[in-house]
Protein backbone atom coordinates (compact mmCIF):
# COMPACT_ATOMS: atom_id res chain seq x y z
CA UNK A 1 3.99 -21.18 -4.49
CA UNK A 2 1.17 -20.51 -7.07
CA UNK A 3 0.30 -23.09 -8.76
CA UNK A 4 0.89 -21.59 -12.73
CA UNK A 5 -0.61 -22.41 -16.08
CA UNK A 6 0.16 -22.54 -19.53
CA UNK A 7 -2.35 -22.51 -23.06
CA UNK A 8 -4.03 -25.61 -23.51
CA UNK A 9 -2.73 -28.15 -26.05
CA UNK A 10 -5.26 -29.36 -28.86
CA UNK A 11 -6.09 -33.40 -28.32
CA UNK A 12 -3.57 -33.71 -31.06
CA UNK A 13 -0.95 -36.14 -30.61
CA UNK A 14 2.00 -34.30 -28.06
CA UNK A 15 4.70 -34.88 -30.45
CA UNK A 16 3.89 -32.58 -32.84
CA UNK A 17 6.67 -30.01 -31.30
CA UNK A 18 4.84 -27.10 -34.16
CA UNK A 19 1.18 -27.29 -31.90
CA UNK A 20 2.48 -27.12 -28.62
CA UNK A 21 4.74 -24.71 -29.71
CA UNK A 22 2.25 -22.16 -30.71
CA UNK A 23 0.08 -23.11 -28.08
CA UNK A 24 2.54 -21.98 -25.26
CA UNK A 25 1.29 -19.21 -23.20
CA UNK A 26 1.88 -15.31 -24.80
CA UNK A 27 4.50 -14.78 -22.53
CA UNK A 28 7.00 -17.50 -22.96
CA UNK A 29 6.11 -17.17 -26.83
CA UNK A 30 7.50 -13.88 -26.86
CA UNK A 31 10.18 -14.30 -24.02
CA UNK A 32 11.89 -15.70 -26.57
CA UNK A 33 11.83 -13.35 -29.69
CA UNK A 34 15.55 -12.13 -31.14
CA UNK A 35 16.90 -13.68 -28.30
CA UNK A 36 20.31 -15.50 -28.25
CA UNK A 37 20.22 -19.06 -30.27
CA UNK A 38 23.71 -20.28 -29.40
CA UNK A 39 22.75 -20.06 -25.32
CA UNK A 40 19.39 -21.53 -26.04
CA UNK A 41 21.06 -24.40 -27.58
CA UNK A 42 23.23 -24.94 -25.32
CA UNK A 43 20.75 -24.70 -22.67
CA UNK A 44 18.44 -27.31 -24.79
CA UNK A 45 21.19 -29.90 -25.04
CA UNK A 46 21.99 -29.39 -21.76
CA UNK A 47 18.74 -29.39 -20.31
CA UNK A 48 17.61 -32.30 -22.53
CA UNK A 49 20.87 -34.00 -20.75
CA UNK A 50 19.61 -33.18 -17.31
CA UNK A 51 16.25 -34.22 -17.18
CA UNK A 52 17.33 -37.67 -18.50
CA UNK A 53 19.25 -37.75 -16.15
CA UNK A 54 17.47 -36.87 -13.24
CA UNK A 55 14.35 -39.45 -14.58
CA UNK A 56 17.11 -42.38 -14.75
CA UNK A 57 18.35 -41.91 -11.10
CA UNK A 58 13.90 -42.00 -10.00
CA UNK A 59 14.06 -44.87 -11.82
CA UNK A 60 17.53 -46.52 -10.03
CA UNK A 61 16.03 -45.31 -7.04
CA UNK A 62 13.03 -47.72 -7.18
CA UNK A 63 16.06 -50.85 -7.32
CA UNK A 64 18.34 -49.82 -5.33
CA UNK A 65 19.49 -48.04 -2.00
CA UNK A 66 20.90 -44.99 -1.87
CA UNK A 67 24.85 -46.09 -1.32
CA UNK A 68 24.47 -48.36 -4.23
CA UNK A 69 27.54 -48.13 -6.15
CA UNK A 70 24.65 -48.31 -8.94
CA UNK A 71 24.16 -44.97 -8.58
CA UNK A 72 27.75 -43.08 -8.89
CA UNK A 73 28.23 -42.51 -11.93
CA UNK A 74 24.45 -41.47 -12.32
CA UNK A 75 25.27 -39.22 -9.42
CA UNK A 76 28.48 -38.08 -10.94
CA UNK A 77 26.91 -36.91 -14.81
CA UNK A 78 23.85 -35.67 -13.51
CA UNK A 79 25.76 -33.28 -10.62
CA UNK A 80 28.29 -32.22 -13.29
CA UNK A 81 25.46 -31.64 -16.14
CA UNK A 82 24.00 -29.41 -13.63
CA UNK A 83 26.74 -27.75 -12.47
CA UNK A 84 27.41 -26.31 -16.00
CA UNK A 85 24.13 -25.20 -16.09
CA UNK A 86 24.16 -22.93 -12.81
CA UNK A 87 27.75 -21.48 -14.71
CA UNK A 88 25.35 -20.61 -17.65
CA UNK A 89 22.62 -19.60 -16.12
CA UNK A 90 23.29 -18.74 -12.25
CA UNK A 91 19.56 -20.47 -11.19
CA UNK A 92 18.44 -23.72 -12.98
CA UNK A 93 14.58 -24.01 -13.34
CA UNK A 94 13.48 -27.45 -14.09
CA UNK A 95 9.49 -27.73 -14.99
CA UNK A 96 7.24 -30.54 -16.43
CA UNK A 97 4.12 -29.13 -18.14
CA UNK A 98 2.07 -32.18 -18.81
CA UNK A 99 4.32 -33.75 -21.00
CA UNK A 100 7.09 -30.97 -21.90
CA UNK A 101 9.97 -30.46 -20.20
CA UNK A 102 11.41 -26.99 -19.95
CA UNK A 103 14.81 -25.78 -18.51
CA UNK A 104 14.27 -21.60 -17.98
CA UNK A 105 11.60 -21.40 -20.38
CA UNK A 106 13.81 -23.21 -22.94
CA UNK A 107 11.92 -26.38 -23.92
CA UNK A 108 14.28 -29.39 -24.27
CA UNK A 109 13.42 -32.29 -26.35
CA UNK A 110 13.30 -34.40 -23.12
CA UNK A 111 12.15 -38.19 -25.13
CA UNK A 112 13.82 -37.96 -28.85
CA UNK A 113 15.96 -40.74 -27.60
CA UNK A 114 15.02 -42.03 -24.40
CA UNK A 115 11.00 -41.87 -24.53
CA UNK A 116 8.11 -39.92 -23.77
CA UNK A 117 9.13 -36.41 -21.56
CA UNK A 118 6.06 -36.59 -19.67
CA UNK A 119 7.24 -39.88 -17.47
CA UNK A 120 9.34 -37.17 -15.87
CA UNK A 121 6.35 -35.40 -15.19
CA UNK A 122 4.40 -38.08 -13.62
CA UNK A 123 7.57 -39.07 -11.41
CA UNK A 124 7.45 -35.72 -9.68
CA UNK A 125 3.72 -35.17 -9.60
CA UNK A 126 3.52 -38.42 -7.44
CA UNK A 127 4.56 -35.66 -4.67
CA UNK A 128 2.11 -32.69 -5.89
CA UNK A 129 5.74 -31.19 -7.84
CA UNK A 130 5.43 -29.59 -11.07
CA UNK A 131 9.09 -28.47 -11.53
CA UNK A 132 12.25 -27.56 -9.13
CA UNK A 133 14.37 -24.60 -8.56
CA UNK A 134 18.34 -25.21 -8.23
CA UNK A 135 19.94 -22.02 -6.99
CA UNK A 136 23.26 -23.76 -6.49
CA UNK A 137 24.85 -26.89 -7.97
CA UNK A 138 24.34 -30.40 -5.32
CA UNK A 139 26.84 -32.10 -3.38
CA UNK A 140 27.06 -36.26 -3.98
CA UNK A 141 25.36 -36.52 -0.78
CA UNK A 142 22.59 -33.95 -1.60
CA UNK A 143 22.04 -35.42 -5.23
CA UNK A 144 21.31 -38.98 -3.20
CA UNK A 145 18.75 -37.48 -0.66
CA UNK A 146 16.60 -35.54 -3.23
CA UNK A 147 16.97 -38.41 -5.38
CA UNK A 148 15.15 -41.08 -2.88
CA UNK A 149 12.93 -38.63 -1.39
CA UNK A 150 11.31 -38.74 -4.37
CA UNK A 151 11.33 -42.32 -4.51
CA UNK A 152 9.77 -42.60 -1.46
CA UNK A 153 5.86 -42.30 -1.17
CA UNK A 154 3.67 -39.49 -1.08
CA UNK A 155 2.64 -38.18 2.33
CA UNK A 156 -0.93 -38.36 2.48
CA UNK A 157 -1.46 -34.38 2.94
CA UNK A 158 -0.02 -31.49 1.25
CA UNK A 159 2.62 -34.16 -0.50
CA UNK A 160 5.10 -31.42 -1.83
CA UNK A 161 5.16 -29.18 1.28
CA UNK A 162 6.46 -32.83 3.54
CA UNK A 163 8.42 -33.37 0.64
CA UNK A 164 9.83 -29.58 1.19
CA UNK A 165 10.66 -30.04 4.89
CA UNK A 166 12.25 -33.87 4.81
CA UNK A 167 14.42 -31.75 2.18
CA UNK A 168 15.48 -28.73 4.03
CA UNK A 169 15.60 -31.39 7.68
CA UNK A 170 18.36 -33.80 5.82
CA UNK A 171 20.00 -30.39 4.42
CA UNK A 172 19.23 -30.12 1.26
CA UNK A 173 18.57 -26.15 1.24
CA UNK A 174 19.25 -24.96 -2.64
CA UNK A 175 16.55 -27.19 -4.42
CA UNK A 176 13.12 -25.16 -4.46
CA UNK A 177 10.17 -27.10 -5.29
CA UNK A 178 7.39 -25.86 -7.36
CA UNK A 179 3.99 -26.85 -7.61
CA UNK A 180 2.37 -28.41 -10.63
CA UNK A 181 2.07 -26.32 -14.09
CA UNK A 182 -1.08 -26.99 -16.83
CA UNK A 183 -1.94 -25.71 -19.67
CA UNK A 184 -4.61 -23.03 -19.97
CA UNK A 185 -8.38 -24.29 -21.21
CA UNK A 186 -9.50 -22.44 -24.70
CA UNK A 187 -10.95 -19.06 -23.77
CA UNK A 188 -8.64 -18.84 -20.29
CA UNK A 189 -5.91 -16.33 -19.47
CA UNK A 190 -3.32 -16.26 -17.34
CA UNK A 191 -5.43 -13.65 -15.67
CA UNK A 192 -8.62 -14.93 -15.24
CA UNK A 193 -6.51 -17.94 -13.33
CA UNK A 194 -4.06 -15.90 -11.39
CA UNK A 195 -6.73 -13.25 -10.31
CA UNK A 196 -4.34 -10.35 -9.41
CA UNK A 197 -0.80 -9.40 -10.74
CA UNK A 198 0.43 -9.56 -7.32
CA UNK A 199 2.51 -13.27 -8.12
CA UNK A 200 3.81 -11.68 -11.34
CA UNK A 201 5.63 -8.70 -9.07
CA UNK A 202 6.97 -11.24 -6.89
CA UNK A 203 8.57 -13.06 -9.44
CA UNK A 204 9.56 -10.34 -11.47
CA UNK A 205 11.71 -9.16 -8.59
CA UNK A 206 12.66 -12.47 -7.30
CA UNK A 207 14.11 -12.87 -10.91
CA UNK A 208 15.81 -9.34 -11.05
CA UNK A 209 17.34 -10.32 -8.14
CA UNK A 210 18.97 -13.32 -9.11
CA UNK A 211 19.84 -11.92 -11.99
CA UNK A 212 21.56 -9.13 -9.83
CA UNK A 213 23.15 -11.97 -7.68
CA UNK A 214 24.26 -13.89 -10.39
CA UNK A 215 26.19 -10.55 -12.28
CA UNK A 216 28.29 -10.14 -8.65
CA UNK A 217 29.16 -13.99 -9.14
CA UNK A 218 30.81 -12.85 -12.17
CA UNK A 219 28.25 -15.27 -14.33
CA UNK A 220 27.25 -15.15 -17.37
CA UNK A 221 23.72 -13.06 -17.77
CA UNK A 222 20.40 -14.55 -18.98
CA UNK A 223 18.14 -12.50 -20.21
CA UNK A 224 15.34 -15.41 -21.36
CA UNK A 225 13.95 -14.92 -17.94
CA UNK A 226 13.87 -11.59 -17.85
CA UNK A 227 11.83 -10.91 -21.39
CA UNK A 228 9.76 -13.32 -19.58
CA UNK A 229 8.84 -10.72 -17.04
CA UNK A 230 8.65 -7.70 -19.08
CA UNK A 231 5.96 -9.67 -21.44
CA UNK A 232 3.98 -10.38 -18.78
CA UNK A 233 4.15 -6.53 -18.28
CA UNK A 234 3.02 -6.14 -21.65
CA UNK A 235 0.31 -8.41 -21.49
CA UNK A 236 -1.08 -6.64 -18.10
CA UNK A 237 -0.36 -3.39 -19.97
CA UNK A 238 2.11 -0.47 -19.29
CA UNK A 239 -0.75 2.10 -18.42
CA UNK A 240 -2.08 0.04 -16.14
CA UNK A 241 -2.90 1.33 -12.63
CA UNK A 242 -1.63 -1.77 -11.16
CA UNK A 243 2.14 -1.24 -12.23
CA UNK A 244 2.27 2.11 -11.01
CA UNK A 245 3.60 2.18 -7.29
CA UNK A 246 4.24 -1.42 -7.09
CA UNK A 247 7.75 -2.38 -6.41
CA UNK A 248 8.35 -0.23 -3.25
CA UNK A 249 9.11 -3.86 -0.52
CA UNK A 250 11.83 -4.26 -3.09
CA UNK A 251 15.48 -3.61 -2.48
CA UNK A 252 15.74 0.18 -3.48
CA UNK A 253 18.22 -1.17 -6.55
CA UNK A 254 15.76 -3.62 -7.68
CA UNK A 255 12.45 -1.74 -7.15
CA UNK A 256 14.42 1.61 -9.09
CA UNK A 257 15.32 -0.80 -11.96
CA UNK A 258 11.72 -2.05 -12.43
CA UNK A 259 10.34 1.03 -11.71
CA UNK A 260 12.17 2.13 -14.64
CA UNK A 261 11.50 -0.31 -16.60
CA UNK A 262 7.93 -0.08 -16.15
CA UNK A 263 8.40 3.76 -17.20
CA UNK A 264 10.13 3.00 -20.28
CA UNK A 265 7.19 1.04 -21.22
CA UNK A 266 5.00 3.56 -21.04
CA UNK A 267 7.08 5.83 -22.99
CA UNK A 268 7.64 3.43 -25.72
CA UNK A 269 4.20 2.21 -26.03
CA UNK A 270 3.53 6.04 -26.04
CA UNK A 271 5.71 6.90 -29.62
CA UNK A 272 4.38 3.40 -31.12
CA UNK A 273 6.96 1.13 -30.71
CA UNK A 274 6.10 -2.71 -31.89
CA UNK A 275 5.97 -5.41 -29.03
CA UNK A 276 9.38 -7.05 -30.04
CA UNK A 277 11.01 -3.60 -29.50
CA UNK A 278 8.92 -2.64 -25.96
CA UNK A 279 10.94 -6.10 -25.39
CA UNK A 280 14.06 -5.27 -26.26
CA UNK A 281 13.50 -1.77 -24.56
CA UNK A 282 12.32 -3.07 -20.97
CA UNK A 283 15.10 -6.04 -20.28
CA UNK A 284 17.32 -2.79 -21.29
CA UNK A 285 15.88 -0.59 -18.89
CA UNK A 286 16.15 -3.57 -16.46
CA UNK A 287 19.50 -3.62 -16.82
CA UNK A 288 20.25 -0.17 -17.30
CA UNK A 289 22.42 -0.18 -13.84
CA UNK A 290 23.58 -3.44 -13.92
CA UNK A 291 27.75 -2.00 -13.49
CA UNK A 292 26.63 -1.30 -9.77
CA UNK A 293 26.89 -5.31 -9.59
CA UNK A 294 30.40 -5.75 -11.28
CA UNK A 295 32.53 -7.74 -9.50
CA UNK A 296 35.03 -6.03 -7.72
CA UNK A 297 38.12 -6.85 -10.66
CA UNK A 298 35.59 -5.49 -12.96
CA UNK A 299 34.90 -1.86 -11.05
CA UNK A 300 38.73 -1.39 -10.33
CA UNK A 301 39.25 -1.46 -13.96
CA UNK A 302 37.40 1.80 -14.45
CA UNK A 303 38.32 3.27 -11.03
CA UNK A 304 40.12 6.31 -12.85
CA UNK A 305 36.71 6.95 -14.79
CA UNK A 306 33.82 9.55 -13.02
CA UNK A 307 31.02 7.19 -11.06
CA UNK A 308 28.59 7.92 -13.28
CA UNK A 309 30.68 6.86 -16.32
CA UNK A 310 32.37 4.14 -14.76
CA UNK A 311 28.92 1.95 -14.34
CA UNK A 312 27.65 3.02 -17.91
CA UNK A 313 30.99 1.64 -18.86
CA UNK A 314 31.24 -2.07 -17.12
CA UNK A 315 27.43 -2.46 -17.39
CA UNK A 316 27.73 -2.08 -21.18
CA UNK A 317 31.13 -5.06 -21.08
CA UNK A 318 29.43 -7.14 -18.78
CA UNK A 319 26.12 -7.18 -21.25
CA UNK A 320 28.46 -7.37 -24.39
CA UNK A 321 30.82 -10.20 -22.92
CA UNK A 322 27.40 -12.06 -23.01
CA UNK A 323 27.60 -15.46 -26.08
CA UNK A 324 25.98 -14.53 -29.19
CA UNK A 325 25.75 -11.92 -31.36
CA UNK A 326 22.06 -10.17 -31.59
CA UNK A 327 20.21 -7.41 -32.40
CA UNK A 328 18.57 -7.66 -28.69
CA UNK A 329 22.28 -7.51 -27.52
CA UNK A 330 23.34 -4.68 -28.70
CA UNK A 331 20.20 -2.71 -27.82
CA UNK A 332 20.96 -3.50 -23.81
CA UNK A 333 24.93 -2.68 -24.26
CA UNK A 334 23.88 0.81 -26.02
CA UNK A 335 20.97 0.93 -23.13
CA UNK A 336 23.59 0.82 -20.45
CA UNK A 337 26.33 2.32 -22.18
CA UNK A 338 24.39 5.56 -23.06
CA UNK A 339 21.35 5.85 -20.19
CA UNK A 340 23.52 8.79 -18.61
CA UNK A 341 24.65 10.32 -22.39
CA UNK A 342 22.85 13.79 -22.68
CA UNK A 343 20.96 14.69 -25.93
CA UNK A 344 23.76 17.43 -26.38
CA UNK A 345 27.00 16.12 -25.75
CA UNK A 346 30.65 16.55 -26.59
CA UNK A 347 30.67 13.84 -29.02
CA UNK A 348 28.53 15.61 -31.42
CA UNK A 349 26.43 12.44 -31.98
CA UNK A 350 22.42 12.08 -30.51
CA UNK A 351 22.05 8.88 -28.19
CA UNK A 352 19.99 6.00 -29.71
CA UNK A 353 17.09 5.96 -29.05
CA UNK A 354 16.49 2.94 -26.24
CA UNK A 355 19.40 5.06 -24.62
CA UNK A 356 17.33 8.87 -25.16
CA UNK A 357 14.27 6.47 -23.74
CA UNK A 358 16.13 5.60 -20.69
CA UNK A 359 17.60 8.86 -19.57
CA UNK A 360 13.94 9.92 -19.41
CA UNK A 361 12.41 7.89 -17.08
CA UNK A 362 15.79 7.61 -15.25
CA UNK A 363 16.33 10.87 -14.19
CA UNK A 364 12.46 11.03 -13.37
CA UNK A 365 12.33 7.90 -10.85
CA UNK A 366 15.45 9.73 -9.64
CA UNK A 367 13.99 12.81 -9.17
CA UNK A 368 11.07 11.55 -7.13
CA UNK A 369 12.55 8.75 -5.56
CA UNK A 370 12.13 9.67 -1.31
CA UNK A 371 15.53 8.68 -0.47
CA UNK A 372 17.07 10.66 -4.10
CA UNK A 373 15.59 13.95 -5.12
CA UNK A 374 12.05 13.39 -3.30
CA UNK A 375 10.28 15.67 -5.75
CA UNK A 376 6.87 14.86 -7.01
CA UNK A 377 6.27 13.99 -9.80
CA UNK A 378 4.91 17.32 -11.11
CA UNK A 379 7.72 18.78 -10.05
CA UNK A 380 10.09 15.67 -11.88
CA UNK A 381 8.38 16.84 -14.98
CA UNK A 382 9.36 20.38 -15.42
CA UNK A 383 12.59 19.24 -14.77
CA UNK A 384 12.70 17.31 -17.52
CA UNK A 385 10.82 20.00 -20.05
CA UNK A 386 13.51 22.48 -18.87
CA UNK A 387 16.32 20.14 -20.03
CA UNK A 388 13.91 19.51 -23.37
CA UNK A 389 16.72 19.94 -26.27
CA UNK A 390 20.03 19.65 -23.80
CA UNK A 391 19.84 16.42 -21.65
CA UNK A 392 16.80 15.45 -22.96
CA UNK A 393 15.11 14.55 -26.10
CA UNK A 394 12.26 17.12 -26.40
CA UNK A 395 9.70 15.47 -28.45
CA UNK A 396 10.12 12.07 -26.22
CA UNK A 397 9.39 14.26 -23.26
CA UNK A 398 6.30 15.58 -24.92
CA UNK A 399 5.24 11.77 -25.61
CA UNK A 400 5.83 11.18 -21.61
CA UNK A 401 4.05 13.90 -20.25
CA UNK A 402 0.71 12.96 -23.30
CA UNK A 403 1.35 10.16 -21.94
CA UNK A 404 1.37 10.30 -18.02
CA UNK A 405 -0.86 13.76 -17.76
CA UNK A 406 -0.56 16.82 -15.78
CA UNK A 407 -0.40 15.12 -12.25
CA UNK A 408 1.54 11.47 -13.10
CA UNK A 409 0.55 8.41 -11.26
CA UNK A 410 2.17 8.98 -7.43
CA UNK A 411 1.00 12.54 -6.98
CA UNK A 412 -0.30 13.97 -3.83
CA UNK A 413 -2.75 16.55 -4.16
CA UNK A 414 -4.43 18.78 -1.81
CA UNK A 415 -8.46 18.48 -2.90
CA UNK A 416 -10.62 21.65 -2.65
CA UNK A 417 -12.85 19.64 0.00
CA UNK A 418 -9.96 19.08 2.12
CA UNK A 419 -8.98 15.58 1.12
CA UNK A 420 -5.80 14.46 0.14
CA UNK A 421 -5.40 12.08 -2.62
CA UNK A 422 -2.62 10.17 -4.29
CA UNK A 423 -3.26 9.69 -8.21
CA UNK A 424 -3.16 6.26 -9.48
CA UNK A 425 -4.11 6.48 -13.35
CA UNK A 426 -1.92 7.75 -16.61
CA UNK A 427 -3.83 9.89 -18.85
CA UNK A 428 -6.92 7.63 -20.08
CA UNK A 429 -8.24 10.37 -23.03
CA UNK A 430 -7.62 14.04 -23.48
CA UNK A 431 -10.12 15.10 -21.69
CA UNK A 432 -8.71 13.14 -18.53
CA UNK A 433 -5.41 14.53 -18.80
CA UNK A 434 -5.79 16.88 -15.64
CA UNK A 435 -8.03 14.68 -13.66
CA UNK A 436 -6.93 11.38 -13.13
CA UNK A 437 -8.52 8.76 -10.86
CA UNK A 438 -6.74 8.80 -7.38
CA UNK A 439 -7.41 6.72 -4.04
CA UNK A 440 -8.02 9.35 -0.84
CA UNK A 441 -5.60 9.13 1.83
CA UNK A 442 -6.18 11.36 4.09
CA UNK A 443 -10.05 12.99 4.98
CA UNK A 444 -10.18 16.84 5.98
CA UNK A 445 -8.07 17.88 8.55
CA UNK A 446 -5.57 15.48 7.84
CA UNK A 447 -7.24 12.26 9.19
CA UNK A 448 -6.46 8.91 7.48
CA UNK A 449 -9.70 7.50 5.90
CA UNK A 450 -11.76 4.89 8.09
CA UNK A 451 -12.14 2.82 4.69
CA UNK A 452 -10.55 2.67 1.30
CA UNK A 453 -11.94 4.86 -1.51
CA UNK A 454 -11.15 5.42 -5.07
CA UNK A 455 -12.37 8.64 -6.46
CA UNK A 456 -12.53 9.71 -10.09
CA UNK A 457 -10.87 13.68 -10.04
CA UNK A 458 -12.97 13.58 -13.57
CA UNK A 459 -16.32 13.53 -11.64
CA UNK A 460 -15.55 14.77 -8.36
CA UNK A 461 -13.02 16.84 -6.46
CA UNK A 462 -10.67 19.83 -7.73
CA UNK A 463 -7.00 20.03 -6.99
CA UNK A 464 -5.95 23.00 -5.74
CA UNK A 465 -2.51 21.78 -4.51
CA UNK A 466 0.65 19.60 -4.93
CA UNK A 467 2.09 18.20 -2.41
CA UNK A 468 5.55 15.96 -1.62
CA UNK A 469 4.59 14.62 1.68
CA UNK A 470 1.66 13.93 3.32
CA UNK A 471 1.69 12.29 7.00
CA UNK A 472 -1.78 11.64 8.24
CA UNK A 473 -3.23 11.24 11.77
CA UNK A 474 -4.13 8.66 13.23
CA UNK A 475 -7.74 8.29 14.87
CA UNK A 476 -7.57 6.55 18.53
CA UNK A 477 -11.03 5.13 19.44
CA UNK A 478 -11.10 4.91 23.41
């Protein structure tokens, strides 16, 4: 796992919860922005009582064998704690940041009465660990081994990986270690440490898909993670060429939910809306399908309703049966209640907007998806101008197409020279709206490339064609 980091904290005393607060990395700030207060509380108390818990049985551990009767009811509060965590939450993510303690991305005031938080943090970095993963709750016996493999010593090489395997070996298979988390230096970004977005697609579908898993459980959703994801988007930036065409080693469900996430994005950056909103908009969009994962009690309910409906319909009760009562709330129920509502309908009423936003780049991913309408994109958008002021809200189509250009990120195009290119850039100024940058994949006469190379269709190259497949040949050197 990638090691991750967080802002740096001043050399001002740690306890001042205000300056580590604020210095907390952009994305977990805003991850948490009009989000629910009554589940982060209970997930503060909660995690507060687990990490207290899980530092008092490291420190029985260092008096006492494992079948010490010293450690059952230890054992017994801290498996039960966690237990009602993974009912909350579905997956638990413990991590120590120097001397914070956070329990998914909900920082728990590990120390008020029981000391300083970051003695937790220097009991697991003894083994390289920064924080763990628990995707289920632990058995007595399971809560003992993790317990005293961490009270054993360090292996002298690659610490967390031995303690990984002596783990998984004595059958302890739902705890995921992670490595160890700082804070960023003044002047550092997430970027500049991370060096590619490729770890932030990873986890953004890792988390989609436990959030997936967790819905057919029949648990109650958690969205904290996924604002988490969608301000990282932010902060990479919805136009950016390195979102578009991303997600395809997903699951097709996952990679069409972040694809239209991603999409939404654009279009809401596009008509101006703040960074709160493009929040509020993209866990939405995220969730847009989320009915497809009702359990099966849930889906018979609605049996008698069309498909299409039915979905809308759960996904918008399984989002609203959700604790708390919040403005971010009621923007996903309406998001997967109306993503599927054309602008002219029978009720008489226009869809809100997050709803308008989300039949848009919907129907588009939809349209050019290769195992659903397998247009391109070109293609996907007169579609949508011919439904302009039926199905669709004209003047947001207008803001996707300003925003995405004449041949959208994914197109194939035949070049005059005989290349074929796929585009890779949104519009980037009005001059570029017809000639976006695109990498070459296949030379004249249909050869596939002998290296990589971007072009810019501003400065080279003319399309004269659109293509929806393009199958190159294969060179064989004898």
């Amino acid at each position: 796992m990638v090691e991750s980091t967080l802002p740096a904290a001043s050399s001002e005393p740690r306890n001042d919860d205000n300056i580590v607060q604020d210095r907390l990395a952009h994305a977990m700030e805003r991850a948490r922005i009009g989000e629910d207060r009554q589940l982060a509380q209970e997930v503060r108390e909660r995690g507060e009582q687990l990490a207290n818990q899980l530092h008092g049985l490291l420190k029985t551990s260092r008096m006492y064998d494992a079948d010490n009767q010293a450690f059952d009811r230890p054992v017994s509060d801290f498996r039960q704690t966690l237990h009602s965590l993974v009912d909350i939450l579905g997956v638990v993510h413990l991590v120590t940041v120097e001397d914070q303690v956070y329990v998914n991305d909900v920082r728990v005031r590990f120390g008020e009465r029981t000391g300083t938080p970051g003695i937790l943090g220097q009991e697991l970095r003894k083994h390289n660990v920064g924080g763990m993963t628990f995707h289920a709750p632990l058995s007595e016996h399971d809560t003992r081994t993790l317990v005293m493999a961490f009270a054993r010593p360090a292996a002298g090489s690659s610490p967390r990986m031995a303690l990984a395997r002596s783990l998984f070996k004595n059958g302890v298979k739902q705890v995921e270690l992670a490595g160890i988390f700082r804070y960023l230096k003044s002047g550092e970004t997430r970027r500049n440490v991370d060096g590619s977005q490729t770890d932030t697609f990873e986890r953004a579908q890792r988390t989609l898909e436990q959030t997936w898993n967790s819905a057919l459980s029949g648990r109650v959703l958690n969205a904290l993670p996924l604002r988490r994801i969608i301000a990282e988007f932010l902060e990479i930036g919805p136009g950016a060429e390195a979102l578009w065409d991303t997600f395809e080693e997903a699951p097709a469900h996952i990679a069409h939910a972040m694809r239209v996430a991603h999409a939404s994005l654009v279009l809401g950056a596009a008509i101006g809306l703040e960074t709160s909103a493009l929040q509020d908009l993209g866990v939405g969009a995220l969730l847009h399908d989320l009915g497809y994962a009702a359990p099966a009690q849930l889906k018979e309910s609605v049996s008698r309703l069309p498909h299409v409906l039915g979905h809308a319909v759960i996904g918008a009760r399984m989002l609203a049966t959700r604790r708390g009562f919040h403005e971010a709330k009621v923007k996903r129920v309406l998001v997967a209640l109306h993503h599927h509502r054309d602008l002219v309908n029978r009720t008489g009423s226009i869809p809100p907007l997050f709803g308008r936003i989300v039949r848009i780049t919907e129907d588009y991913d939809n349209y050019t998806r290769s195992d659903a309408g397998g247009l391109s994109p070109p293609e996907a958008q007169s579609i949508l101008v011919g439904g302009a002021g039926s199905k669709y809200d004209p003047v947001l189509v207008q803001a996707w197409i300003n925003a995405v250009g004449r041949f959208p990120p994914g197109t194939l195009l035949e070049l005059e020279d005989g290349r074929t290119v796929r585009t890779l850039s949104a519009v980037r100024s009005a001059e570029t709206f017809a000639t976006p940058r695109a990498f070459v994949v296949g030379e004249q006469g249909g050869w596939v490339p002998d290296y990589p190379e971007l072009i810019d269709l501003a400065e080279v190259g003319r399309p004269v064609r659109v293509l929806r497949t393009f199958f190159p040949r294969e060179r064989v050197y004898r």
